[in-house]
Protein backbone atom coordinates (compact mmCIF):
# COMPACT_ATOMS: atom_id res chain seq x y z
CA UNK A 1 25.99 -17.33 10.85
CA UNK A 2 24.07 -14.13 11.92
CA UNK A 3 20.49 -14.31 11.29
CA UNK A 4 19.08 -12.34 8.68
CA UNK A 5 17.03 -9.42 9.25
CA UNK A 6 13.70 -7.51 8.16
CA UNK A 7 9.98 -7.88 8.50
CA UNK A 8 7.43 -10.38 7.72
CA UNK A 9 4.92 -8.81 5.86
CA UNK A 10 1.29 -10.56 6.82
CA UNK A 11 -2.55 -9.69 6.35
CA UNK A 12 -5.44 -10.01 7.97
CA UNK A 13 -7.20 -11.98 4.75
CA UNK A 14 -6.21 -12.85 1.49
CA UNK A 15 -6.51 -10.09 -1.10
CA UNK A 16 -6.16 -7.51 1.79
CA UNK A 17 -2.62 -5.87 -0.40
CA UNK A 18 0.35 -7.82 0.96
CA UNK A 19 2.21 -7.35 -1.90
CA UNK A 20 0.94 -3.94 -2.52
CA UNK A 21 2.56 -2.75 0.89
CA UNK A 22 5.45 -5.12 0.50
CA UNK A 23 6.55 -3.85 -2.50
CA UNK A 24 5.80 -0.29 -1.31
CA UNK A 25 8.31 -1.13 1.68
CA UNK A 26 10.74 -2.24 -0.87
CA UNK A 27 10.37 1.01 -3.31
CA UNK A 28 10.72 3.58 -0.14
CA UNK A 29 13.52 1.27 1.66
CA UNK A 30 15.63 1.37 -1.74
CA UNK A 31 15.18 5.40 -2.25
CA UNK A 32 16.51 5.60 1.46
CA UNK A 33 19.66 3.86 0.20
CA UNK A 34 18.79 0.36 2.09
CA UNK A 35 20.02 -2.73 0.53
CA UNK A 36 16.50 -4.43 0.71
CA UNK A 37 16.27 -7.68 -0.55
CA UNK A 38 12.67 -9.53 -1.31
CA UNK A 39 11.20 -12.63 -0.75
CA UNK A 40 8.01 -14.75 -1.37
CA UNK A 41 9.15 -18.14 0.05
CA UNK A 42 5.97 -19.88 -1.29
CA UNK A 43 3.16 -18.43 -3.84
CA UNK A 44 0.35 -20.45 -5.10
CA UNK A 45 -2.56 -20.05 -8.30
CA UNK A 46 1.08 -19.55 -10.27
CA UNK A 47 0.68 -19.76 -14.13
CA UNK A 48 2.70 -19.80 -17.19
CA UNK A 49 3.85 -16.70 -16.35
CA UNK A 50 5.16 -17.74 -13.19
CA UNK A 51 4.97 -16.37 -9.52
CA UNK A 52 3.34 -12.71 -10.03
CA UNK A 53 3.65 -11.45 -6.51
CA UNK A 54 7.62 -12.51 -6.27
CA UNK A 55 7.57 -10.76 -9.66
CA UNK A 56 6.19 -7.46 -8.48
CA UNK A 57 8.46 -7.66 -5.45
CA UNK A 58 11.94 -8.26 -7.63
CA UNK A 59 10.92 -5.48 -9.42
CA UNK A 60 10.27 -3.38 -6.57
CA UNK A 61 13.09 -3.76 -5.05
CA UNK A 62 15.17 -3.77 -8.10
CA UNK A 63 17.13 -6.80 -7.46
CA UNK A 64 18.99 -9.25 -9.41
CA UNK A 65 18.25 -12.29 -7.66
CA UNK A 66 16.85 -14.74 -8.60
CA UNK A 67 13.04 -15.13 -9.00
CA UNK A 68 13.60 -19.04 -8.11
CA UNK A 69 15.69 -17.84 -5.20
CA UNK A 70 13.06 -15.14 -3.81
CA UNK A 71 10.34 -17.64 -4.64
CA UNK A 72 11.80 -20.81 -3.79
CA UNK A 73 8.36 -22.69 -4.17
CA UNK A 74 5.61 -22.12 -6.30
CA UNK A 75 2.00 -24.29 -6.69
CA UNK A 76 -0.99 -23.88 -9.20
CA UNK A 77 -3.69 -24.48 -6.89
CA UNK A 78 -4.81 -20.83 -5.54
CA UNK A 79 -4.99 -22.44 -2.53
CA UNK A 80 -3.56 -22.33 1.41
CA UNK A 81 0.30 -24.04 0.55
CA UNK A 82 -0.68 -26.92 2.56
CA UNK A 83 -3.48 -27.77 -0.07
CA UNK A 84 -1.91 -26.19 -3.00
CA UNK A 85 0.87 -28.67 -2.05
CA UNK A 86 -1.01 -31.65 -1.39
CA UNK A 87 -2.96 -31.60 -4.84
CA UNK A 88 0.42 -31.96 -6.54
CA UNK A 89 1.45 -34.71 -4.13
CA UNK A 90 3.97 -32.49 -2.64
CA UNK A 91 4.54 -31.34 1.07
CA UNK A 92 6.48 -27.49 1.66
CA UNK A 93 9.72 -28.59 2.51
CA UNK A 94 11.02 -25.69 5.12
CA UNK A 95 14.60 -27.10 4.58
CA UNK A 96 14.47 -25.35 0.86
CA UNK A 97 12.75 -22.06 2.63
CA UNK A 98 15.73 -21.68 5.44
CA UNK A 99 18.08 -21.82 2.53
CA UNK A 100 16.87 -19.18 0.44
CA UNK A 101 16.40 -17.29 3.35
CA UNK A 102 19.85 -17.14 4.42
CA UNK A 103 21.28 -17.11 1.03
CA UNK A 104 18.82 -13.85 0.70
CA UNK A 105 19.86 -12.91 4.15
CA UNK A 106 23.26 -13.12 3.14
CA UNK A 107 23.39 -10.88 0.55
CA UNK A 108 21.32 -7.83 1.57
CA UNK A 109 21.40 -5.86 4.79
CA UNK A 110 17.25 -6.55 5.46
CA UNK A 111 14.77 -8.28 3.64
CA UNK A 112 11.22 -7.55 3.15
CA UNK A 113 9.20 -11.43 3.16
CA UNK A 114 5.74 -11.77 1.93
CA UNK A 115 3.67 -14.46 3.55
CA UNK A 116 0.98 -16.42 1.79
CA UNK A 117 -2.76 -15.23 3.09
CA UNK A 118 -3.42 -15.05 6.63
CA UNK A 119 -1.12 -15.22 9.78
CA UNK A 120 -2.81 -18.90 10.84
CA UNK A 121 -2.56 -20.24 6.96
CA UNK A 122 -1.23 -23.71 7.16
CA UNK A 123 1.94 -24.18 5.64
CA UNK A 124 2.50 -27.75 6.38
CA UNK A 125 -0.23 -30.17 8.76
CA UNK A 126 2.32 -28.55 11.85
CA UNK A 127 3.68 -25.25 10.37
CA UNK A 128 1.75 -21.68 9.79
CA UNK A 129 3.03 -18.48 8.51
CA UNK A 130 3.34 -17.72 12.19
CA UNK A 131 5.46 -20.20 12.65
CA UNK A 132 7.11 -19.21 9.71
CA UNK A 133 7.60 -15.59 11.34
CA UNK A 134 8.61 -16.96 14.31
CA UNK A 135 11.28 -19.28 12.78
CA UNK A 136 12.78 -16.51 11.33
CA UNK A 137 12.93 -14.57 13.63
CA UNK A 138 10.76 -11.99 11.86
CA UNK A 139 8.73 -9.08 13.50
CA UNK A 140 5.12 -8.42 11.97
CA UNK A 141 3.82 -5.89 9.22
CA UNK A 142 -0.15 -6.49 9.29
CA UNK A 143 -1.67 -5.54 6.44
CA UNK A 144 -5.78 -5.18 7.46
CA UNK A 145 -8.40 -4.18 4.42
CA UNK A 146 -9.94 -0.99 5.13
CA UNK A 147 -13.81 -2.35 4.81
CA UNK A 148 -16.29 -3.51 6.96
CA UNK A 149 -15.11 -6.07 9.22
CA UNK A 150 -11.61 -4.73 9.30
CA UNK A 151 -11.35 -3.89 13.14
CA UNK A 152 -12.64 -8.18 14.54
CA UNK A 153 -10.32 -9.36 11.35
CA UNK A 154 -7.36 -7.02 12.26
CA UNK A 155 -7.67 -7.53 16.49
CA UNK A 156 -7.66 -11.30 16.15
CA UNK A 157 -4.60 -11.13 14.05
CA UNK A 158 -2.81 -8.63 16.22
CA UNK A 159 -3.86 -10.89 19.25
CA UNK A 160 -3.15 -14.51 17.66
CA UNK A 161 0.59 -12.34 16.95
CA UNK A 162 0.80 -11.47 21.00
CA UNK A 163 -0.14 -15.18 21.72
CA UNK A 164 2.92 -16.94 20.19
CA UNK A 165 5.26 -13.96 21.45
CA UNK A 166 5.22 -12.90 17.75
CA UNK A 167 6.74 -9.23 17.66
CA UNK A 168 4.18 -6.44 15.26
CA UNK A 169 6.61 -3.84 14.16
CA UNK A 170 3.30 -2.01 12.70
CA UNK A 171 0.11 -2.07 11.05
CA UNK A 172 -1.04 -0.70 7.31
CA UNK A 173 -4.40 -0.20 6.20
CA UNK A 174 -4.72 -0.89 2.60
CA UNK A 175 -8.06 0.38 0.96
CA UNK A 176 -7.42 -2.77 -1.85
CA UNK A 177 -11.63 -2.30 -2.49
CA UNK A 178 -11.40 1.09 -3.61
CA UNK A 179 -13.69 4.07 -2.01
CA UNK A 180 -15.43 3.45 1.37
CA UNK A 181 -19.15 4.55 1.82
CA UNK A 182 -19.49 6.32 4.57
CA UNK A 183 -20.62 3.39 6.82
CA UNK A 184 -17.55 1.77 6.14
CA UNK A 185 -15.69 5.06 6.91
CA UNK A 186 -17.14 5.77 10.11
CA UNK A 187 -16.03 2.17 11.33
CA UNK A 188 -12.41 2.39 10.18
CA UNK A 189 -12.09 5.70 12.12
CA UNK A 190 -12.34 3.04 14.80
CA UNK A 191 -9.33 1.69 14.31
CA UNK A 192 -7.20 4.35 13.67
CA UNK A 193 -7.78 6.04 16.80
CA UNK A 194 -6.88 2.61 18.11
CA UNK A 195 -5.16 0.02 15.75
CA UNK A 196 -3.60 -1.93 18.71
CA UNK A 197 0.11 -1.23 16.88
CA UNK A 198 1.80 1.56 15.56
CA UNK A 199 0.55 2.20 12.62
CA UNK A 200 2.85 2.87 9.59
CA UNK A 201 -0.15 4.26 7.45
CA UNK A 202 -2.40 4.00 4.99
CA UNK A 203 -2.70 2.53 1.33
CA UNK A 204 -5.74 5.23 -0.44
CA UNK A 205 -7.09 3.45 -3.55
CA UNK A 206 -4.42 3.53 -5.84
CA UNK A 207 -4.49 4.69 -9.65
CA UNK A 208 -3.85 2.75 -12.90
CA UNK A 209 -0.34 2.70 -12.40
CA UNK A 210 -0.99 0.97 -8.32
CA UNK A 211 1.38 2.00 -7.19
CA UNK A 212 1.43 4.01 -3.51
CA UNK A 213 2.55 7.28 -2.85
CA UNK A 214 6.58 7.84 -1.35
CA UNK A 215 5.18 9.02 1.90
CA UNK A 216 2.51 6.63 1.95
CA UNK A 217 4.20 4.35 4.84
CA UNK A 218 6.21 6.12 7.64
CA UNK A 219 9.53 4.55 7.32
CA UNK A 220 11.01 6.30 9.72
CA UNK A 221 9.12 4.98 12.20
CA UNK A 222 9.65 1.82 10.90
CA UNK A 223 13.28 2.33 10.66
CA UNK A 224 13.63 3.57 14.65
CA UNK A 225 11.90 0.37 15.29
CA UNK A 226 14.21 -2.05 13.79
CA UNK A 227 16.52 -2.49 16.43
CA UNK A 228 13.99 -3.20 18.56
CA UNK A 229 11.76 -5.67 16.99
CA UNK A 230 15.10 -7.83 15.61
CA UNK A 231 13.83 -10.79 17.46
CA UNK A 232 10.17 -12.05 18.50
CA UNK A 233 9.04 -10.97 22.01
CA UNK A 234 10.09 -7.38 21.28
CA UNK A 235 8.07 -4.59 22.70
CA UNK A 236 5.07 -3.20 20.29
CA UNK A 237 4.63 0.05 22.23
């Protein structure tokens, strides 16, 4: 069975706009006539309502999947999936995961997957979203908050990515805090003269309706890359 494709959407933090860019990569992927599938293999804090982000990203992508299918697991804790997991006497069973992935995989030509927090989040006691990534066979979208603190938060992911031979197809800087003062301007302009990986652009605070504008994130780029970054140890240059 050929392996499915597409990117692994990661941050530098929680709350840094995952699913703000993910769903942004869905929206602009569908316009271009790309049959983009979504998924959120695990999401936890889930209500009543169920799993928000998978939500947001079905709608994005205007898909008729499943939501159990692009979220295959959901907890209530709002917690890493490790702990969400363990304070409902449950462990992440990866089994389930690889299934929906390739069922996902199956039907679409790429899919756009949203990790849970951080790149080193623990999944299981053995098993992190970069394992995750790497399982998959999944090159990296960082998503890094445009704040102070950005440019140590976003190098140690991009370098924890190189260490496990983790392929970064491109970074997005996601101003999820609204307005910067100018301190906190002055420091991101730091990082975009060097963000250590192409970088696919850059989330302004959004509006009432949140949602990005169609050229906010360089697809093209993104697009040219594909090829390259299909499996881990790709270049990032």
């Amino acid at each position: 069975m050929t392996r499915p494709r597409g990117w692994f959407v990661t941050g530098t933090d929680t709350g840094v706009g995952k699913t703000v860019v993910a769903c942004a990569l869905a929206r602009g992927l569908r316009r271009r006539g790309v049959d983009v599938g979504v998924m959120k293999p695990m999401e936890t804090g889930v209500g009543v309502v169920g799993p928000l982000d998978a939500l947001a990203l079905r709608e994005a992508a205007a898909v008729e999947d499943a939501v159990e299918e692009i979220c295959p697991l959901t907890f209530a804790l709002p917690a890493a999936p490790e702990v969400a997991a363990a304070a409902e006497d449950r462990t992440v069973d990866l089994e389930i995961l690889d299934r929906a992935f390739a069922q996902l995989g199956a039907r679409h030509d790429c899919l756009v997957v949203e990790g849970a927090g951080g790149l080193l989040v623990p999944i299981t006691e053995a098993v992190t979203m970069a394992d995750l990534a790497a399982r998959w066979e999944l090159p990296l979208v960082v998503v890094a908050r445009a704040a102070l603190g950005t440019i140590n938060h976003t190098r140690l992911t991009l370098e924890a990515a190189e260490r496990r031979g983790l392929s970064v197809a491109g970074l997005v800087l996601c101003h999820v805090d609204g307005p910067l003062t100018p301190a906190d301007a002055a420091n991101l302009e730091v990082l975009r003269r060097d963000p250590g990986a192409p970088l696919l652009g850059e989330i302004p605070p959004l509006g009432p309706a949140g949602i990005p504008a169609e050229d906010a994130l360089d697809l093209t780029r993104l697009l040219a890359r594909f090829e390259s970054h299909a499996k881990p140890g790709g270049a990032t240059s």
